[in-house]
Protein backbone atom coordinates (compact mmCIF):
# COMPACT_ATOMS: atom_id res chain seq x y z
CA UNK A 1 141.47 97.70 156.04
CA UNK A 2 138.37 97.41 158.20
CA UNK A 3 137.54 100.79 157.93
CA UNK A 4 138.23 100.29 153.48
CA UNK A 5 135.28 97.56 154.02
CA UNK A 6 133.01 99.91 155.90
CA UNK A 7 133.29 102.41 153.46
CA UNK A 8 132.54 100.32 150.66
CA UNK A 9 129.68 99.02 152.29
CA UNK A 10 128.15 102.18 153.02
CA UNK A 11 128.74 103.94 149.53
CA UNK A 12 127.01 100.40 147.45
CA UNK A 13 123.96 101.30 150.37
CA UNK A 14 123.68 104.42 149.52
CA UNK A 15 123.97 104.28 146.00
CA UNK A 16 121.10 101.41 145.99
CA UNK A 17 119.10 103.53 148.25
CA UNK A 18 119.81 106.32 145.11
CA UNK A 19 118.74 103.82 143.02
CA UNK A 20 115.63 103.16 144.61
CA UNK A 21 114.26 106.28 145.30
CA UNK A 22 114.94 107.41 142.01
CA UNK A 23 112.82 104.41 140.45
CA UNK A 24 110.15 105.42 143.19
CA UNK A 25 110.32 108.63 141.61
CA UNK A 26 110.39 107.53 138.41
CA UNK A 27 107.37 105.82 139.00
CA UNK A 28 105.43 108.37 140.40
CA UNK A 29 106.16 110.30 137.49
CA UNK A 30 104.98 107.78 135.11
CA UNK A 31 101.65 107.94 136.68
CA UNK A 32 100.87 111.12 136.54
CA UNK A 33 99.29 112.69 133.48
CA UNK A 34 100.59 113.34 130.18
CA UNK A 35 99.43 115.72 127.49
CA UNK A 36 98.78 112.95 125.26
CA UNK A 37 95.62 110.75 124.28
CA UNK A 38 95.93 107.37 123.05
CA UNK A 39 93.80 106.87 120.28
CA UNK A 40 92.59 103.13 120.05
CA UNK A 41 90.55 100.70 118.76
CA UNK A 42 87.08 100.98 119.98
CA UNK A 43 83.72 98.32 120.18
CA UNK A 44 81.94 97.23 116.96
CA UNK A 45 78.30 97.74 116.67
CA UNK A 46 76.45 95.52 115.09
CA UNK A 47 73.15 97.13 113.32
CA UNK A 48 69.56 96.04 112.14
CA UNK A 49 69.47 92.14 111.52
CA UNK A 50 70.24 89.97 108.03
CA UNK A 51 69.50 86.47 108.44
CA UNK A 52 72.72 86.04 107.41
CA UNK A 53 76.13 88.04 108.57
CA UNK A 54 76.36 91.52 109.83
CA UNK A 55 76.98 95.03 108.91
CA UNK A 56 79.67 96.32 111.38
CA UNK A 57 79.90 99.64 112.27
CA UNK A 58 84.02 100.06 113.58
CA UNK A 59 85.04 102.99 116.39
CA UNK A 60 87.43 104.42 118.20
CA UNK A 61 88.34 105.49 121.72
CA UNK A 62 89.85 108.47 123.23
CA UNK A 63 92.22 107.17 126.09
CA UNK A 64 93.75 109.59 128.40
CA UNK A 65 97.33 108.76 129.12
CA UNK A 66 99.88 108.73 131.72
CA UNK A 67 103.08 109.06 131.01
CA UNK A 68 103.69 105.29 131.71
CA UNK A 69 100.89 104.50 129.36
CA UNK A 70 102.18 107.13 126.55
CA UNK A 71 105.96 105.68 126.51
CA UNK A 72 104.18 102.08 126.19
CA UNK A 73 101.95 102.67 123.57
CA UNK A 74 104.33 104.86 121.54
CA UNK A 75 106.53 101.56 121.86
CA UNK A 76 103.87 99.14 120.53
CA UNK A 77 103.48 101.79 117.96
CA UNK A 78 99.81 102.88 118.74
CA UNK A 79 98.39 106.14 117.72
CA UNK A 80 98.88 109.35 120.15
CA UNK A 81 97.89 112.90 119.92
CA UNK A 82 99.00 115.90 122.19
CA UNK A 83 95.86 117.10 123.77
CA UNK A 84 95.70 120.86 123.43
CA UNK A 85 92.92 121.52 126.28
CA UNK A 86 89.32 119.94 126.90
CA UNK A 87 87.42 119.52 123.58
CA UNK A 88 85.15 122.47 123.60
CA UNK A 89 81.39 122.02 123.35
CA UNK A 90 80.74 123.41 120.18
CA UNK A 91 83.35 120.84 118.84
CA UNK A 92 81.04 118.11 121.08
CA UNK A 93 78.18 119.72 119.41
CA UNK A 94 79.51 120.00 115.88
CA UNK A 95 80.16 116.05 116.01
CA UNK A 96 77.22 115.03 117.30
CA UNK A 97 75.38 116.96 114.41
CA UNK A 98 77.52 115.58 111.97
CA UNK A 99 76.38 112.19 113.20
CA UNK A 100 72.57 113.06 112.85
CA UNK A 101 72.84 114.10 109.26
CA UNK A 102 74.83 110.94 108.69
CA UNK A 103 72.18 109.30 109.83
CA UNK A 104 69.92 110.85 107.67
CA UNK A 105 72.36 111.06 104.65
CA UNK A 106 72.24 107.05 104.66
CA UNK A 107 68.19 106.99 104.77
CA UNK A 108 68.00 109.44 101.92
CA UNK A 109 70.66 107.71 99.72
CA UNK A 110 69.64 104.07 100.50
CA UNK A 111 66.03 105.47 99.95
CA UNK A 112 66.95 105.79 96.24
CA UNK A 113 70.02 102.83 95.79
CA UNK A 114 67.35 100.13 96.92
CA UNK A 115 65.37 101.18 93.72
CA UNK A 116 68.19 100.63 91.78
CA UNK A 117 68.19 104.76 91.32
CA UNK A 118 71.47 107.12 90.69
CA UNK A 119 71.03 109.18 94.38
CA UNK A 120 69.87 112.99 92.89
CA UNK A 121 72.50 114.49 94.91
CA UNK A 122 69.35 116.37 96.81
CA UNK A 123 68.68 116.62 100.81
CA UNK A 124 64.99 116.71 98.98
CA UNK A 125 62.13 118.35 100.88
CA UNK A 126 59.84 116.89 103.91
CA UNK A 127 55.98 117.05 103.72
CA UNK A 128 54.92 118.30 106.74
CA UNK A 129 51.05 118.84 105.58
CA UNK A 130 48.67 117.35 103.26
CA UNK A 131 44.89 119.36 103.36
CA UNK A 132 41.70 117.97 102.09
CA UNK A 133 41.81 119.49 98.71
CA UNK A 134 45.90 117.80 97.98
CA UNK A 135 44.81 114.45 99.51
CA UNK A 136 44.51 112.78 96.07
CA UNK A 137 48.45 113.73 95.63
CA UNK A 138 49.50 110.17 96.99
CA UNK A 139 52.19 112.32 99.74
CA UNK A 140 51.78 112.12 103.56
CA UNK A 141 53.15 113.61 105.89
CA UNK A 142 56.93 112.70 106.51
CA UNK A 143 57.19 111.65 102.82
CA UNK A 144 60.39 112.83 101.01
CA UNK A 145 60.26 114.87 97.63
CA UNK A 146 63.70 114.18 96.08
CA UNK A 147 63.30 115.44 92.44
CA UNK A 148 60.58 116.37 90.08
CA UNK A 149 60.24 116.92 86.46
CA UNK A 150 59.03 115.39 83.47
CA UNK A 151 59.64 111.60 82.20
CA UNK A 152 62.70 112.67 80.38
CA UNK A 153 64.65 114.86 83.57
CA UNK A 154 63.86 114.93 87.49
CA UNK A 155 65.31 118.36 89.17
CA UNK A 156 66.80 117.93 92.64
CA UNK A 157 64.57 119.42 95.17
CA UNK A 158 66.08 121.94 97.61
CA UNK A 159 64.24 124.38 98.39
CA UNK A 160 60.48 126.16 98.04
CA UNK A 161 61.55 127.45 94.86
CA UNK A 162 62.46 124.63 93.45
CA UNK A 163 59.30 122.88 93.80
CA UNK A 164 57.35 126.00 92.70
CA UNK A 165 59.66 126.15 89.54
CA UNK A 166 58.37 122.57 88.67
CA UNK A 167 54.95 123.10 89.25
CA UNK A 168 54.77 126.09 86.86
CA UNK A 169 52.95 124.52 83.61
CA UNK A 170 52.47 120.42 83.46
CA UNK A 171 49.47 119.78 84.52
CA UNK A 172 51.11 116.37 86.19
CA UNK A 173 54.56 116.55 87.40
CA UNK A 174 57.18 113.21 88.37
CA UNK A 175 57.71 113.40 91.38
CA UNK A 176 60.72 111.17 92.81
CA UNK A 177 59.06 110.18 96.40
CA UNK A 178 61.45 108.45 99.26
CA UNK A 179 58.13 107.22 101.50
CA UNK A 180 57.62 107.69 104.35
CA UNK A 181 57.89 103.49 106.00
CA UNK A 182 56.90 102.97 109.65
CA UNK A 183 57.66 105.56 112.23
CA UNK A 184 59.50 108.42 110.59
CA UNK A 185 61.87 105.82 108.49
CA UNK A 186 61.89 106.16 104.64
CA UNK A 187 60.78 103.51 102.18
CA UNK A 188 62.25 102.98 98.90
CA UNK A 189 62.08 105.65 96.41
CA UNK A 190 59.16 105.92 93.92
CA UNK A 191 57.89 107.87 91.00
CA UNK A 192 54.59 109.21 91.62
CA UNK A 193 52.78 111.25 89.18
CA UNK A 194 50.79 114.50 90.93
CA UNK A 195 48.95 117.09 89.58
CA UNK A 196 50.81 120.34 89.69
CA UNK A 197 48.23 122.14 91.63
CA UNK A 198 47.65 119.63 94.13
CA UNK A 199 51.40 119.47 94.47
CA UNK A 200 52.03 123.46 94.98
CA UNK A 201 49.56 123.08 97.91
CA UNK A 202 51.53 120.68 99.73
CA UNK A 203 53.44 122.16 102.95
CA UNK A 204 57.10 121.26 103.04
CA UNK A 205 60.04 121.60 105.00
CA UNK A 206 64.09 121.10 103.88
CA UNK A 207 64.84 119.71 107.08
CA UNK A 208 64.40 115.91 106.92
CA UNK A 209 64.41 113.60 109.73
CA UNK A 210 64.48 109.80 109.91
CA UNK A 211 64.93 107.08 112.00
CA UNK A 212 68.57 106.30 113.00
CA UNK A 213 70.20 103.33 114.27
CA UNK A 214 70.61 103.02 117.66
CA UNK A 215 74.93 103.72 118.12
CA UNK A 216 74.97 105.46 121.32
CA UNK A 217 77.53 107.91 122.35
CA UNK A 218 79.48 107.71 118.53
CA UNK A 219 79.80 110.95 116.87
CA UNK A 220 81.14 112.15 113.56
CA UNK A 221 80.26 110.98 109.86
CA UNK A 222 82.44 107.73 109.75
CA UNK A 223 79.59 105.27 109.82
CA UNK A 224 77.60 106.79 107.02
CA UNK A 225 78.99 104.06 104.76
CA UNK A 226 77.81 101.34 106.65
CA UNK A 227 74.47 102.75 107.84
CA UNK A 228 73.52 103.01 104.13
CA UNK A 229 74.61 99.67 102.77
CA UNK A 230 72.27 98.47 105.93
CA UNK A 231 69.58 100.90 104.97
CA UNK A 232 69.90 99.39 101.43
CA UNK A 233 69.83 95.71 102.52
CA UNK A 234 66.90 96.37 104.86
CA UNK A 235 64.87 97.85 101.91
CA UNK A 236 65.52 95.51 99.73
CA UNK A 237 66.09 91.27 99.49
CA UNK A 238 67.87 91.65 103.01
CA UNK A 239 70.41 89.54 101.30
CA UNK A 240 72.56 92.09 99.90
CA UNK A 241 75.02 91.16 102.72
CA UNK A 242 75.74 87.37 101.33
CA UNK A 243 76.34 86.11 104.36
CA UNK A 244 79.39 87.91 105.17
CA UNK A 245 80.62 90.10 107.95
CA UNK A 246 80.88 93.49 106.41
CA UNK A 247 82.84 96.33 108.37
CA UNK A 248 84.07 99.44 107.08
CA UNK A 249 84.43 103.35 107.54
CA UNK A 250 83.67 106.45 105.26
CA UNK A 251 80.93 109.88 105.37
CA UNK A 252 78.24 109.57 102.24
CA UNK A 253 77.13 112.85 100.86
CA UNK A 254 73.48 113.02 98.94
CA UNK A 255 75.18 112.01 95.68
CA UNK A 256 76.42 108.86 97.27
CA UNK A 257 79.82 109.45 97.12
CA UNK A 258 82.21 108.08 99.85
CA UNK A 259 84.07 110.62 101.94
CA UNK A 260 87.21 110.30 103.73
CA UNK A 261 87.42 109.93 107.64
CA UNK A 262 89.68 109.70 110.48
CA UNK A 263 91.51 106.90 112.57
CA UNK A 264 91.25 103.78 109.83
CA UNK A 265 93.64 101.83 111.27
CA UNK A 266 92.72 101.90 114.46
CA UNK A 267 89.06 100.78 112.77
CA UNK A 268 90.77 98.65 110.68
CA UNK A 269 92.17 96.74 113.71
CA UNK A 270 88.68 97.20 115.51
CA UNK A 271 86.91 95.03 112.68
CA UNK A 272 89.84 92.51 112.46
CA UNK A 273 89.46 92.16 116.11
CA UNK A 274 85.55 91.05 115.33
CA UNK A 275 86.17 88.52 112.44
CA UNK A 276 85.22 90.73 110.12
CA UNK A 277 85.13 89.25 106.50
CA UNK A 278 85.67 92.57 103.97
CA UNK A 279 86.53 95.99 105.36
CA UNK A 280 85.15 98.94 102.85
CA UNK A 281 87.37 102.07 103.07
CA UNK A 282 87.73 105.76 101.20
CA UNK A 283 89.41 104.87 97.86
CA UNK A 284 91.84 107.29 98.74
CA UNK A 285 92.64 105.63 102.06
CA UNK A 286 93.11 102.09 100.57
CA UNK A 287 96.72 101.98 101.76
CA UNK A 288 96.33 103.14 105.30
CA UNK A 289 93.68 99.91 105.65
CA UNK A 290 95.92 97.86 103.64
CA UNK A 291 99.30 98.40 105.80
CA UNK A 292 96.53 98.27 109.13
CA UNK A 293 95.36 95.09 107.53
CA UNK A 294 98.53 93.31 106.94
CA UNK A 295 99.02 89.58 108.16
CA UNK A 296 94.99 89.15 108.43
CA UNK A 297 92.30 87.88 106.13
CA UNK A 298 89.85 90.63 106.00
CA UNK A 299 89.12 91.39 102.60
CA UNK A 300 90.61 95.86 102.07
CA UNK A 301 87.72 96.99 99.69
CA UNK A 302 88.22 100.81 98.26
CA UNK A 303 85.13 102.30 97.34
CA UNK A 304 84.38 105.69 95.77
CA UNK A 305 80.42 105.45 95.80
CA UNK A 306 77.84 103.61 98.08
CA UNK A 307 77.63 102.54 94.57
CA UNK A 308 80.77 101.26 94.26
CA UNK A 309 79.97 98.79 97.51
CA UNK A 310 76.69 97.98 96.32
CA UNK A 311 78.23 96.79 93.19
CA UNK A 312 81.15 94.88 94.95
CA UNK A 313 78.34 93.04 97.37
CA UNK A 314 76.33 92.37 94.23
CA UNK A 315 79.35 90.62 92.36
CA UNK A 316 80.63 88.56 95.54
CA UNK A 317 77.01 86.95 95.29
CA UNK A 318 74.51 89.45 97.31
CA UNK A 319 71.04 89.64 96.02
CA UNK A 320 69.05 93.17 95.78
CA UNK A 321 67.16 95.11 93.57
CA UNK A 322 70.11 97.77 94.47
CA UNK A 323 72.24 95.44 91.90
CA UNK A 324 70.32 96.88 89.38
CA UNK A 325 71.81 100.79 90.16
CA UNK A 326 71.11 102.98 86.70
């Protein structure tokens, strides 16, 4: 009987010392890495300054996961992707560019929206010169020529031959202008008439720069929609905003249009997280926000056009010369 007992005994130690160092391993396994990446929500940025609310620009963050941390967050239901080696640097690079022309995507199109001007769908041409003899043209250097024409149709600027097509026979030629502000930022857009000669003289360049807004290490074209709804507010009342806290995510092209983009409900969640009051998304990614959205208050806004938002802000009580969009 004694000997029964001692048996017993030693099998239950054994099998807890099983159990044990199989949760020890278990452990250790669960804390090394994974070939996943959480994808979560990231910090808001809050750009330039209304009196009144903010514009919110929403990101992400690329988490590298353990195993322990990949079984947990495919529980709570959070995002994951299977990492198929180190993100080159031309994909690096290729983001980070896409970022830049955001940047000066928004300053172009917000250039012509705060006029209360369809955007010509034109990356427009830089003036990198101005000599003695085109001074009277009214351009300076770091001015933007977005379109010229007559009174009755404007031409999108692209190129060198573009502008020498328009300065062929009028002897004046309208010239849609996006100024150049302080620094290398762009005012809003004008009509200025030139003389055609003293317009072919003018040196220009397609690439345009302007000044961005300060968002650190974020890359890709997501923020484009915000940037330019701040660009527009800054150029005009500074109370297109109304007071609220406006988030959102989308890429603008030249015509204004709203692009899709990656990860909104993680951004979603990001601008929920910072009280934000209305949430502009990709009309065709309305019900992605709108399931990410569910059980808040933030306002899920589909746009298809800066426009679109403009109009929206305008409506809900926002004051700009923008309202006015032809």
């Amino acid at each position: 009987m004694a000997d029964a007992t001692t048996r017993d005994r030693e099998k239950t130690r054994r099998i807890r010392y099983a159990v044990i160092l199989s949760l020890l391993m278990l452990a250790g396994f669960g804390l090394t890495g994974s070939p996943y990446d959480r994808i979560v929500p990231g910090p808001v940025i809050r750009i330039d300054s209304p009196q009144r609310g903010s514009w919110l620009v929403t990101t992400v963050v690329v988490r590298h996961s353990t195993w322990f941390r990949w079984a947990l967050a495919e529980f709570k239901g959070e995002r994951t992707v299977r990492v198929r080696g180190a993100a080159s640097p031309a994909a690096s690079q290729s983001m980070t560019e896409a970022m830049d022309r955001s940047q000066a995507t928004a300053a172009l199109v917000a250039a012509q929206l705060a006029d209360g001007r369809t955007p010509t769908g034109s990356a427009g041409l830089q003036v990198t010169g101005v000599t003695g003899t085109t001074a009277t043209s009214g351009l300076h250097p770091g001015d933007v020529l977005l379109a010229a024409g007559d009174a009755r149709h404007l031409a999108p600027l692209r190129d060198q031959t573009d502008l020498s097509s328009a300065t062929v026979d009028p002897a004046n030629v309208s010239v849609l202008v996006a100024p150049r502000a302080s620094g290398e930022s762009l005012g809003t857009s004008t009509i200025k008439r030139i003389p055609a000669a003293s317009l072919a003289a003018v040196r220009v360049d397609p690439r345009v720069a302007a000044t961005t807004y300060p968002l650190g290490v974020v890359q890709g074209p997501s923020a484009g929609l915000i940037l330019t709804l701040a660009r527009v507010d800054a150029l005009g009342s500074g109370d297109l905003i109304g007071g609220r806290h406006v988030a959102g995510t989308g890429g603008v092209a030249l015509d204004g249009s709203v692009t899709t983009v990656g990860e909104v409900e993680e951004k979603v969640k990001a601008a929920m997280a910072a009280h934000a009051d209305v949430f502009f998304v990709p009309a065709l990614q309305r019900d992605i926000a709108v399931r990410a959205a569910r059980g808040g208050t933030m306002r899920i806004v589909p746009v298809g056009s800066v426009s679109d938002a403009v109009k929206w802000l305008c409506a809900a009580g926002g004051r700009s010369p923008a309202c006015e969009i032809s």
